[in-house]
N, C-alpha and C. Protein backbone atom coordinates (compact mmCIF):
# COMPACT_ATOMS: atom_id res chain seq x y z
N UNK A 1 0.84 -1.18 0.00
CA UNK A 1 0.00 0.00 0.00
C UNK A 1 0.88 1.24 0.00
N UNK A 2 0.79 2.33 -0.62
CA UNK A 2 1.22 3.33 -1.12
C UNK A 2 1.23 4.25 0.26
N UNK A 3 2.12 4.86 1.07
CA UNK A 3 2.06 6.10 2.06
C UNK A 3 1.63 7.19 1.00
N UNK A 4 0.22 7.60 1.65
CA UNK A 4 -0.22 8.97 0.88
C UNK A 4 -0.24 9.83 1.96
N UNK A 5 -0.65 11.46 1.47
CA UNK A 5 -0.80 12.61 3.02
C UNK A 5 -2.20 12.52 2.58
N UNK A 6 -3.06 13.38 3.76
CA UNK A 6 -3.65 13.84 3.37
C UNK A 6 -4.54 15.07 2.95
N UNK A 7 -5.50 15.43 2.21
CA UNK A 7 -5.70 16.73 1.43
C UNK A 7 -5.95 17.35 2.01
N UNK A 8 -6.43 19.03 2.63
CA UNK A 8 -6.35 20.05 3.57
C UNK A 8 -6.68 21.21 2.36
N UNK A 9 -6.04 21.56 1.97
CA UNK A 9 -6.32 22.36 0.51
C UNK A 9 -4.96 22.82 -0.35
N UNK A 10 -5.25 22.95 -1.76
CA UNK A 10 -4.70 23.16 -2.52
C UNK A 10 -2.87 24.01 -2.61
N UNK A 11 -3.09 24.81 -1.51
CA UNK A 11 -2.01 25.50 -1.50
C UNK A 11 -1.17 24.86 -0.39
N UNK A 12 -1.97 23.66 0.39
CA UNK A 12 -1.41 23.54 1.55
C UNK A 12 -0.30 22.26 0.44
N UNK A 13 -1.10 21.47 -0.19
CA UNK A 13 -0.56 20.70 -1.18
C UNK A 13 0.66 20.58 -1.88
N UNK A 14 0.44 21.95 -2.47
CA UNK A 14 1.48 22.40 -3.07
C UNK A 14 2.36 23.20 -2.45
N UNK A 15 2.73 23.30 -1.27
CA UNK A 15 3.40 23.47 -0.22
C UNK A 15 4.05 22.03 0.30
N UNK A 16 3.28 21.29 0.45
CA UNK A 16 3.66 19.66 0.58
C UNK A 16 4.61 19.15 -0.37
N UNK A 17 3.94 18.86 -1.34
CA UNK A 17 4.81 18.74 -2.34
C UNK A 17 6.19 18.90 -2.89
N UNK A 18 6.31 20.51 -2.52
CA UNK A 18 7.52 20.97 -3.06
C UNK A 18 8.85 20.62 -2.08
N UNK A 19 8.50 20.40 -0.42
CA UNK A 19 9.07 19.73 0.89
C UNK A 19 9.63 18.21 0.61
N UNK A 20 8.80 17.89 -0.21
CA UNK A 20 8.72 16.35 -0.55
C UNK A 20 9.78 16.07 -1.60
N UNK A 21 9.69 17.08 -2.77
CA UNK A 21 10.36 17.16 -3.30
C UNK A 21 11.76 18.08 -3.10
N UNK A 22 11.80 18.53 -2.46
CA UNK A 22 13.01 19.17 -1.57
C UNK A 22 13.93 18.27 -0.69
N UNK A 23 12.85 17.64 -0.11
CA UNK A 23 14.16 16.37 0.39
C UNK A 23 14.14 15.23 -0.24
N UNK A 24 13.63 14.79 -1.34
CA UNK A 24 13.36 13.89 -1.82
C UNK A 24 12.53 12.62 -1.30
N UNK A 25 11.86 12.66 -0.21
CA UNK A 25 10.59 11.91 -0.12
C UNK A 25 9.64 11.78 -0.64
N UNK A 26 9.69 12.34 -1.45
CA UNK A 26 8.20 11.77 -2.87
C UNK A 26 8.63 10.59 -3.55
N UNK A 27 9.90 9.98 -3.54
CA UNK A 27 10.01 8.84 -3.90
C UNK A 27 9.38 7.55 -2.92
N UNK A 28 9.16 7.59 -1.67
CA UNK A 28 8.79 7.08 -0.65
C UNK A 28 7.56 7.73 -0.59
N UNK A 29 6.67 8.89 -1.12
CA UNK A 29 5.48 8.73 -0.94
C UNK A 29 4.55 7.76 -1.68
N UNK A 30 4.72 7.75 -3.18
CA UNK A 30 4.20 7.48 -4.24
C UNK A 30 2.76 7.87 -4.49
N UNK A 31 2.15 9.30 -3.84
CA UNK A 31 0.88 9.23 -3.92
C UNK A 31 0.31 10.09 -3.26
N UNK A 32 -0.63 11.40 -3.33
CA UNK A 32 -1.13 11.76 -2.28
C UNK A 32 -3.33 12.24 -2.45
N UNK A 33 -3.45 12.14 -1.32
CA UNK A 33 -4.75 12.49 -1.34
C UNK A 33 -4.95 13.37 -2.05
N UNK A 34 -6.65 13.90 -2.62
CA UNK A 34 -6.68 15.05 -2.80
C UNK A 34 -8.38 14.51 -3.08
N UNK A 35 -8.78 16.27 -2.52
CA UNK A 35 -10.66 16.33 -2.57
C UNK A 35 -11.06 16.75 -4.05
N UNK A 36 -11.94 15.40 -3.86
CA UNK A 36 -12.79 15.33 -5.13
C UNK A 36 -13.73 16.41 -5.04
N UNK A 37 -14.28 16.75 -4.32
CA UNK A 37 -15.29 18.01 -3.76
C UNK A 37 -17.16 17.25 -3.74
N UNK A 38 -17.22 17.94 -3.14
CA UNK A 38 -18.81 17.62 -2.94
C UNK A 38 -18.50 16.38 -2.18
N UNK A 39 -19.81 15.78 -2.93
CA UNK A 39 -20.03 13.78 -2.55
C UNK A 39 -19.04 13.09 -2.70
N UNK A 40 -18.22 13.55 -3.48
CA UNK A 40 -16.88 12.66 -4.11
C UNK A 40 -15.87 12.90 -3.00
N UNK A 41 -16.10 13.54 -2.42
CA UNK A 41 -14.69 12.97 -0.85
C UNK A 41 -13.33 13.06 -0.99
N UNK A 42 -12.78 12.11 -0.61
CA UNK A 42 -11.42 12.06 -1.09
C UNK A 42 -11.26 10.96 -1.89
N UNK A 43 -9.89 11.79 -2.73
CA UNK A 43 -9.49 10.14 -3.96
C UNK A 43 -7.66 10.66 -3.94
N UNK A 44 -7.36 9.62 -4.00
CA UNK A 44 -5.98 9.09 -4.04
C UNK A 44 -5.25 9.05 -5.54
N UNK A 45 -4.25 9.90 -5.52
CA UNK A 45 -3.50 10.05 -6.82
C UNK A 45 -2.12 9.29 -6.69
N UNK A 46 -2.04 8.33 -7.50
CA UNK A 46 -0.41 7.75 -7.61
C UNK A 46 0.22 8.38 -8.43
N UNK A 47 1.46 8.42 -8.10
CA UNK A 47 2.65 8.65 -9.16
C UNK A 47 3.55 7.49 -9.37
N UNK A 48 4.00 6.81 -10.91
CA UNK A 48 4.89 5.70 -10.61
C UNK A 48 6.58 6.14 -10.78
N UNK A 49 6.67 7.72 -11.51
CA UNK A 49 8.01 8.26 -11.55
C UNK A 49 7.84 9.70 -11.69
N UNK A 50 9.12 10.35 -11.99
CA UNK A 50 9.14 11.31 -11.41
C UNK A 50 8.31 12.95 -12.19
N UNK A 51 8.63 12.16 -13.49
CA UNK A 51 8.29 12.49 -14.67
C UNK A 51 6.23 12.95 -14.26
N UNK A 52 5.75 11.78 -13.50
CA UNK A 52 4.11 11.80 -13.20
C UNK A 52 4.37 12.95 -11.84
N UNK A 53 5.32 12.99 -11.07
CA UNK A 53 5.11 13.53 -9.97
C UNK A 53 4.89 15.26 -10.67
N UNK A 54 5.95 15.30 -11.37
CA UNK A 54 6.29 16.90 -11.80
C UNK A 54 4.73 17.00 -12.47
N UNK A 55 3.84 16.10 -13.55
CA UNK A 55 2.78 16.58 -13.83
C UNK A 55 2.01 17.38 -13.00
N UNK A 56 1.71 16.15 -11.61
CA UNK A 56 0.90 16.12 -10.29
C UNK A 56 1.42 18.04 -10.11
N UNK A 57 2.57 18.12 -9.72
CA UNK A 57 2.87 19.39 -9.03
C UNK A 57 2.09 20.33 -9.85
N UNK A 58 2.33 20.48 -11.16
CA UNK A 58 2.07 21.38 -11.96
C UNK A 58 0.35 21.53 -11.84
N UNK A 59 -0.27 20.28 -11.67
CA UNK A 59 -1.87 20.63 -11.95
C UNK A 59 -1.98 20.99 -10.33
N UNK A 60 -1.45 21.08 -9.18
CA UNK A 60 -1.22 21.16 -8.09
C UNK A 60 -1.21 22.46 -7.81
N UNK A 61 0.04 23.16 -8.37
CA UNK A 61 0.47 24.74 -8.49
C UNK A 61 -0.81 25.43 -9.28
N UNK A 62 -1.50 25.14 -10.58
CA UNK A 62 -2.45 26.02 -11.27
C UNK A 62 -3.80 26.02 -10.05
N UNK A 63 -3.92 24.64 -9.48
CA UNK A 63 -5.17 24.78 -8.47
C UNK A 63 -5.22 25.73 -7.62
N UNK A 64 -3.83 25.49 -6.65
CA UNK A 64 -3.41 26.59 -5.49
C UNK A 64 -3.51 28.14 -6.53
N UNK A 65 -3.02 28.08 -7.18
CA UNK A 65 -3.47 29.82 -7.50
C UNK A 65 -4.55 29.88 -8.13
N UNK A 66 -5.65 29.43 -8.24
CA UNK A 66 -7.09 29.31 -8.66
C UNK A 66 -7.11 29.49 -7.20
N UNK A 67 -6.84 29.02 -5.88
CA UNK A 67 -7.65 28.67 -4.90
C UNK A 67 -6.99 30.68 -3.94
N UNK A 68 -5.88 30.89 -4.50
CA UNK A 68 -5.68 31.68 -3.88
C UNK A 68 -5.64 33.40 -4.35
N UNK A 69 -5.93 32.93 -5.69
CA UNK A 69 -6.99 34.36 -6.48
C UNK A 69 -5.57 34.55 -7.33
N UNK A 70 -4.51 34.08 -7.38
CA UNK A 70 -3.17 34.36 -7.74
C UNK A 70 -2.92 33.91 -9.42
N UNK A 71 -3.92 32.83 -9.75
CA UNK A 71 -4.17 32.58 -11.08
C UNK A 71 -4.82 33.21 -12.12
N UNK A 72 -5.54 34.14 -11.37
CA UNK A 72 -6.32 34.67 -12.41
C UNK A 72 -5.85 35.60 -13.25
N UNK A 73 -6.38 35.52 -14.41
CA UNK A 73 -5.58 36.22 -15.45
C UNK A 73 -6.83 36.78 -16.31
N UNK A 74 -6.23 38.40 -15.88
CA UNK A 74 -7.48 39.39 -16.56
C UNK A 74 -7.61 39.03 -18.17
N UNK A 75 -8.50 39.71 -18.22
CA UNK A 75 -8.90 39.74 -20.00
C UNK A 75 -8.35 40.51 -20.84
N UNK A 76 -7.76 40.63 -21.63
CA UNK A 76 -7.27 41.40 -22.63
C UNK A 76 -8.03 41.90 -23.86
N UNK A 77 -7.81 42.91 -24.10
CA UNK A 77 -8.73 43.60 -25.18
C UNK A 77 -8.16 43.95 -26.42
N UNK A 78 -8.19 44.23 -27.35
CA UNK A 78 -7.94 44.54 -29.13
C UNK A 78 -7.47 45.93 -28.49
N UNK A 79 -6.27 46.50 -29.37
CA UNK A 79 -5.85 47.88 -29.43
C UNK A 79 -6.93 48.76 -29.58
N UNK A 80 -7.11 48.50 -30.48
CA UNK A 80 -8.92 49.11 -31.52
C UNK A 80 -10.14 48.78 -30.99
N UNK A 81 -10.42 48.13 -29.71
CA UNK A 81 -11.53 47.92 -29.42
C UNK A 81 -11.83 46.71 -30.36
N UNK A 82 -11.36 46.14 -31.33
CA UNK A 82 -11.58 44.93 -31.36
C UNK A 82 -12.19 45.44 -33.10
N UNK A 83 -12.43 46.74 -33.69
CA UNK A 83 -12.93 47.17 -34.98
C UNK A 83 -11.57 47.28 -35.94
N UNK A 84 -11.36 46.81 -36.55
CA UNK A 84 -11.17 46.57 -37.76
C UNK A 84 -9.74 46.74 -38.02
């Protein structure tokens, strides 16, 4: 059975993560929780190398700044208002 942590929220995650990967215990994790939201609870994400872990981080990092207003990225407009 896989040592997973578990989920708390997004930034706390990706705070986790990067510790994990800082001392290199994500090789010894292989896996960590994370909330499905609502009814869906928690679900368990494996990684089998390192290559999957760096994915994990990355969809990890875009959540935490979705979760912490830090992602958002205003709208951009046409020089011209968008005419011609």
């Amino acid at each position: 059975m896989a040592e997973t942590t578990t989920f708390t929220s997004w930034s706390d995650l990706h705070g986790q993560m990067l510790d994990d990967l800082a001392s290199g215990s994500f090789r010894r994790m292989q896996g960590y929780s994370i909330s499905a939201g609502g009814a869906g609870g928690q679900r368990s994400v494996q990684f089998r190398n390192f290559t999957e872990f760096k994915q994990m981080l990355d969809l990890v990092k875009e959540k935490a700044d979705e979760e912490t207003g830090q992602g958002y990225r205003g709208r951009t407009y046409a020089a011209n208002g968008g005419r011609g």
